[in-house]
Protein backbone atom coordinates (compact mmCIF):
# COMPACT_ATOMS: atom_id res chain seq x y z
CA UNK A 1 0.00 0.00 0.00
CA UNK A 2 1.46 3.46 -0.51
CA UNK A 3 1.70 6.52 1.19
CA UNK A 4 -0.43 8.77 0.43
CA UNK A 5 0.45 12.48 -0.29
CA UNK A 6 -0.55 16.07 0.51
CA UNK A 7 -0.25 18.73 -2.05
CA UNK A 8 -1.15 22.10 -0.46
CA UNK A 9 -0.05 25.96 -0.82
CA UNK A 10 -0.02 27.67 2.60
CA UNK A 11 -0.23 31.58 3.21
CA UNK A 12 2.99 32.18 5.11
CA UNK A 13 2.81 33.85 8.35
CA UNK A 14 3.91 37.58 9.21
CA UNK A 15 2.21 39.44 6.09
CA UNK A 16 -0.20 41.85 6.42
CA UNK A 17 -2.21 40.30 3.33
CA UNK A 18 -2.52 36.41 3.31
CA UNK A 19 -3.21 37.32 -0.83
CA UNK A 20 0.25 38.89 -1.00
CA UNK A 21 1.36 35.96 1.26
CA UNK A 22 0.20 33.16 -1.08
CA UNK A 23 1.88 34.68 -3.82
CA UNK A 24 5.34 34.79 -1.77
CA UNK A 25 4.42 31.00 -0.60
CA UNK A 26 4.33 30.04 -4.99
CA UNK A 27 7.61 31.26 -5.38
CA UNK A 28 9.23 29.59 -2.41
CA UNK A 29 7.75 26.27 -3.85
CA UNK A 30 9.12 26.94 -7.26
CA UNK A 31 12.22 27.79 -5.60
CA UNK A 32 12.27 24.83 -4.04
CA UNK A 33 11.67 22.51 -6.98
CA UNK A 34 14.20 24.35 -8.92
CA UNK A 35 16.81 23.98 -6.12
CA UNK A 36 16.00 20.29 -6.03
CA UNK A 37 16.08 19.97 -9.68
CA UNK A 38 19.58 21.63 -9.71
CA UNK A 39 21.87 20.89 -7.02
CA UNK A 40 24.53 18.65 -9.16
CA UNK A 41 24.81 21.76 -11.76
CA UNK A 42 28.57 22.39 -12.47
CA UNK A 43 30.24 26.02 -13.84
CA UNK A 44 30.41 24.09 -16.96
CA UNK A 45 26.82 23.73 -17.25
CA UNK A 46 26.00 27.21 -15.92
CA UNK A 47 27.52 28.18 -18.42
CA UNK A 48 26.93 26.57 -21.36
CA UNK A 49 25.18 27.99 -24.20
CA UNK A 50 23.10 25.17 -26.94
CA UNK A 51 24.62 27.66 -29.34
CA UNK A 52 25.95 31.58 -29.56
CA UNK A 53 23.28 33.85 -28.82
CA UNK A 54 21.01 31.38 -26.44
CA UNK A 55 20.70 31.47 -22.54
CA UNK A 56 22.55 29.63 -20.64
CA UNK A 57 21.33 28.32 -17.45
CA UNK A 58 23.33 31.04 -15.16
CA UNK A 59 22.11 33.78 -16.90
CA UNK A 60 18.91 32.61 -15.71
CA UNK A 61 19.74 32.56 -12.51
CA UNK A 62 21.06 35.72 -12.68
CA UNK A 63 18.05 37.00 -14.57
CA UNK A 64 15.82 35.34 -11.57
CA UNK A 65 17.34 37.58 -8.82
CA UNK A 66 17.64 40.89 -11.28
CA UNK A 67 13.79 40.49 -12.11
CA UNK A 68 12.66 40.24 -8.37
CA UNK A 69 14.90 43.15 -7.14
CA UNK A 70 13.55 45.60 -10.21
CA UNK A 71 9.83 44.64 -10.22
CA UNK A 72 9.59 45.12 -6.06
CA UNK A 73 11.82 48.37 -6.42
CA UNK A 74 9.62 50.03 -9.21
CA UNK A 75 6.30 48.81 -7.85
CA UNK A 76 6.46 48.26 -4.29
CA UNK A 77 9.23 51.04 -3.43
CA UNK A 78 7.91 53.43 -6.25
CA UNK A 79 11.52 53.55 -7.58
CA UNK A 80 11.71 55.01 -10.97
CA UNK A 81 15.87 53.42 -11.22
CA UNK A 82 15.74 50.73 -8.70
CA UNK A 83 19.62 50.24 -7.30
CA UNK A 84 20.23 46.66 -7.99
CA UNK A 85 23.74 46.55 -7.82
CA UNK A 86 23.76 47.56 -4.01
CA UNK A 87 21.49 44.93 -3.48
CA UNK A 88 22.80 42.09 -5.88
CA UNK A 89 26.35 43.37 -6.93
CA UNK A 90 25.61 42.88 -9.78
CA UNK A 91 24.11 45.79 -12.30
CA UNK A 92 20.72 45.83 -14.45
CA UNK A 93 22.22 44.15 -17.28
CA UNK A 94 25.07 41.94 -15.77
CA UNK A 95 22.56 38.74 -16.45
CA UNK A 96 23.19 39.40 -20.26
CA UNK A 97 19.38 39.24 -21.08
CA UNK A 98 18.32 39.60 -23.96
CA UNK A 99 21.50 38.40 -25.25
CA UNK A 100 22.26 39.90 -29.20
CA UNK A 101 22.49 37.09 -32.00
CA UNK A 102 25.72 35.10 -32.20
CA UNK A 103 26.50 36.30 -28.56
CA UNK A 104 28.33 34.27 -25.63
CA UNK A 105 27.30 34.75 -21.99
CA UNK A 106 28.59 37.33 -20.02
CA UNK A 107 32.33 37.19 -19.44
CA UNK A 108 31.50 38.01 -15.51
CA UNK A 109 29.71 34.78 -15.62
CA UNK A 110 31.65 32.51 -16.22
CA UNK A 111 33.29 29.38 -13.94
CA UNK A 112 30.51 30.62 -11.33
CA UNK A 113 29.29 28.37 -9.28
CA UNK A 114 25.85 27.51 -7.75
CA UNK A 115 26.72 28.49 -4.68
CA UNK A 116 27.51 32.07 -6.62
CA UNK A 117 24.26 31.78 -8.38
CA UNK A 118 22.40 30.67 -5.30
CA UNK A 119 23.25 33.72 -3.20
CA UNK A 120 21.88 35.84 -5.72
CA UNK A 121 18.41 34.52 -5.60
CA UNK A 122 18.85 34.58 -1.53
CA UNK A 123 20.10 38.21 -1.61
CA UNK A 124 17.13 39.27 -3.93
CA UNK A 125 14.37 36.70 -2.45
CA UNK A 126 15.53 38.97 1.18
CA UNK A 127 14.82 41.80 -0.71
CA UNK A 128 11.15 40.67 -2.13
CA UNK A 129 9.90 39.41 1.19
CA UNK A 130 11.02 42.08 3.56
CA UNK A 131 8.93 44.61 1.01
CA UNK A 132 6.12 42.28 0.76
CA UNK A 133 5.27 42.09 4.33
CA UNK A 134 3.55 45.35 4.94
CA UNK A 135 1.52 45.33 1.95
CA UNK A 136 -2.39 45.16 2.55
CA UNK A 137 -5.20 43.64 0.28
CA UNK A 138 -5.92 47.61 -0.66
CA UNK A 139 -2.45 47.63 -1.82
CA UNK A 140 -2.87 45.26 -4.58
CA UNK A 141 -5.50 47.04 -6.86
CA UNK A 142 -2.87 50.07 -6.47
CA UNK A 143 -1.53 50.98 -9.78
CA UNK A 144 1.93 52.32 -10.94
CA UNK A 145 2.25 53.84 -13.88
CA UNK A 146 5.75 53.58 -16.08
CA UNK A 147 7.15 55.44 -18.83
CA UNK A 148 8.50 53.26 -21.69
CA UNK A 149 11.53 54.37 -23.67
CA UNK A 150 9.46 54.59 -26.25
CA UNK A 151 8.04 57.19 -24.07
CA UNK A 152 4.47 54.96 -24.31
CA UNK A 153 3.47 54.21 -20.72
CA UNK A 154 2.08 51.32 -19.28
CA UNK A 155 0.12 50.50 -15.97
CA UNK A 156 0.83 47.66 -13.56
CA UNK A 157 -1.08 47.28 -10.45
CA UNK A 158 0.77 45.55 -7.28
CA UNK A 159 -1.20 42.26 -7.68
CA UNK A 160 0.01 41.96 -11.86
CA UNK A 161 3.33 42.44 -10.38
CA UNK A 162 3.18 39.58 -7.86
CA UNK A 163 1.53 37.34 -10.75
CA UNK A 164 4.20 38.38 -13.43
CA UNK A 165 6.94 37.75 -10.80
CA UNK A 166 5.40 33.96 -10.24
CA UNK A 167 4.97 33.32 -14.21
CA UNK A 168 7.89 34.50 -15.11
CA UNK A 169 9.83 32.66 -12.35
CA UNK A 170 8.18 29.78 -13.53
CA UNK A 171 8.45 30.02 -17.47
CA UNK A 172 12.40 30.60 -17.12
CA UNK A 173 12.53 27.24 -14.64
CA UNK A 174 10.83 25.60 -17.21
CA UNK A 175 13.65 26.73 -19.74
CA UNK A 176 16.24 25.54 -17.34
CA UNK A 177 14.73 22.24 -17.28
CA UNK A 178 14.96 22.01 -21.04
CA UNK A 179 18.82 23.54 -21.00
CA UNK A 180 20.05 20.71 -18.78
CA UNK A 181 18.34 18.36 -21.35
CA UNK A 182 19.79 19.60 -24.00
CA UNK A 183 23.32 19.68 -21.94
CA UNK A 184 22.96 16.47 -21.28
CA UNK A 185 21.85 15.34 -24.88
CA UNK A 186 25.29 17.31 -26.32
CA UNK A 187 27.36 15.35 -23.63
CA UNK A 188 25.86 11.55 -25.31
CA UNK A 189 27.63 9.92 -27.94
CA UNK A 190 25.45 9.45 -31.07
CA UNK A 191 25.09 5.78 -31.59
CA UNK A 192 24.33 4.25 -35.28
C-alpha cells in the first residue's frame, strides 16, 4: 500500500495580506523545486550555451534575482531606477538578457558556481519578502504607472506584479529544465 500524499499551498505567516502571502508562498515552492532539480549543476553547465546567442542556465539565474529586485523596487518602493547593484552586486544588465544574436554569456559569468548563483536569488528573495510584508489587500489594486523608452506608458497594479513575478519565475525554470536536457543530450555519444 502506498503513502499517500498532501499537495497544499499555505499563506505564510507575518504578512499583512494572506493574498500577498500566497503569492510569496508560490515562489518559495518553485524555488524549491528548482533547487531540487539543480543541485549537481557544475560552472560548466551554468555556463553553457546550446549555441551563440542562447541562454545559458546562469544567466537565468542571474536573470531570476535581477527580475525580483527591479519589479519590487519600481512597484512596491515606487523607484523610478531601482539600485540593484547595491542589493545584488551585480548591475541591471550583468545577467546578459536579452542576449544579441551570435552572442556568448557574459564574461562576468563565467566558472561561477551555484553556490555564486544561489546567493543571488537569496540576496534578492531577502529583498522581495522584507517589502512584501507590509503590503495590505488595498495595496494590490494600487496601480503604478511607467514610462516606456518609447516614451508609451504602461500600468501595472501591485497584484500583476506579484503574478508576473510567479509566471515568469516559472516560465524561465521551465527553460532551465529544457537547457540541462539539451546539456545532457550534447554530452551523449550518437550511436548508429
Amino acid at each position: 500500500m502506498s503513502t499517500p500524499t498532501r499537495s497544499a499551498i499555505e499563506p505564510l505567516p507575518g504578512y499583512r495580506s494572506q493574498e500577498v502571502s500566497l503569492f510569496v508562498a508560490q515562489l518559495e515552492d518553485q524555488t524549491r523545486r528548482l533547487r531540487e532539480a539543480t543541485r549537481d549543476l557544475t560552472p560548466d553547465e551554468l555556463q553553457w550555451q546550446a549555441k551563440p546567442g542562447m541562454n545559458s542556465i546562469g544567466m537565468l539565474f542571474a536573470h531570476f534575482a535581477v527580475v525580483e529586485v527591479w519589479w519590487t523596487g519600481v512597484v512596491v518602493k515606487g523607484e523610478a531606477a531601482p539600485d540593484i547593484r547595491s542589493i545584488l552586486g551585480i548591475g541591471e544588465d550583468d545577467d546578459g538578457l536579452p542576449l544579441s544574436e551570435g552572442a556568448a554569456p557574459p564574461a562576468h559569468l563565467n566558472g561561477k558556481d551555484l553556490a555564486y548563483f544561489d546567493d543571488l536569488l537569496k540576496r534578492a528573495r531577502e529583498f522581495y519578502t522584507k517589502a512584501l510584508v507590509g503590503l495590505t489587500d488595498a495595496d494590490l489594486s494600487r496601480e503604478v504607472v511607467r514610462k516606456r523608452p518609447d516614451g508609451s506608458e504602461r500600468t501595472v497594479t501591485v497584484r500583476w506584479y506579484l503574478y508576473h513575478v510567479l509566471e515568469h519565475f516559472s516560465g524561465h525554470f521551465g527553460q532551465i529544465l529544457l537547457l540541462r536536457h539539451m546539456y545532457r543530450l550534447a554530452r551523449v555519444p550518437v550511436k548508429a
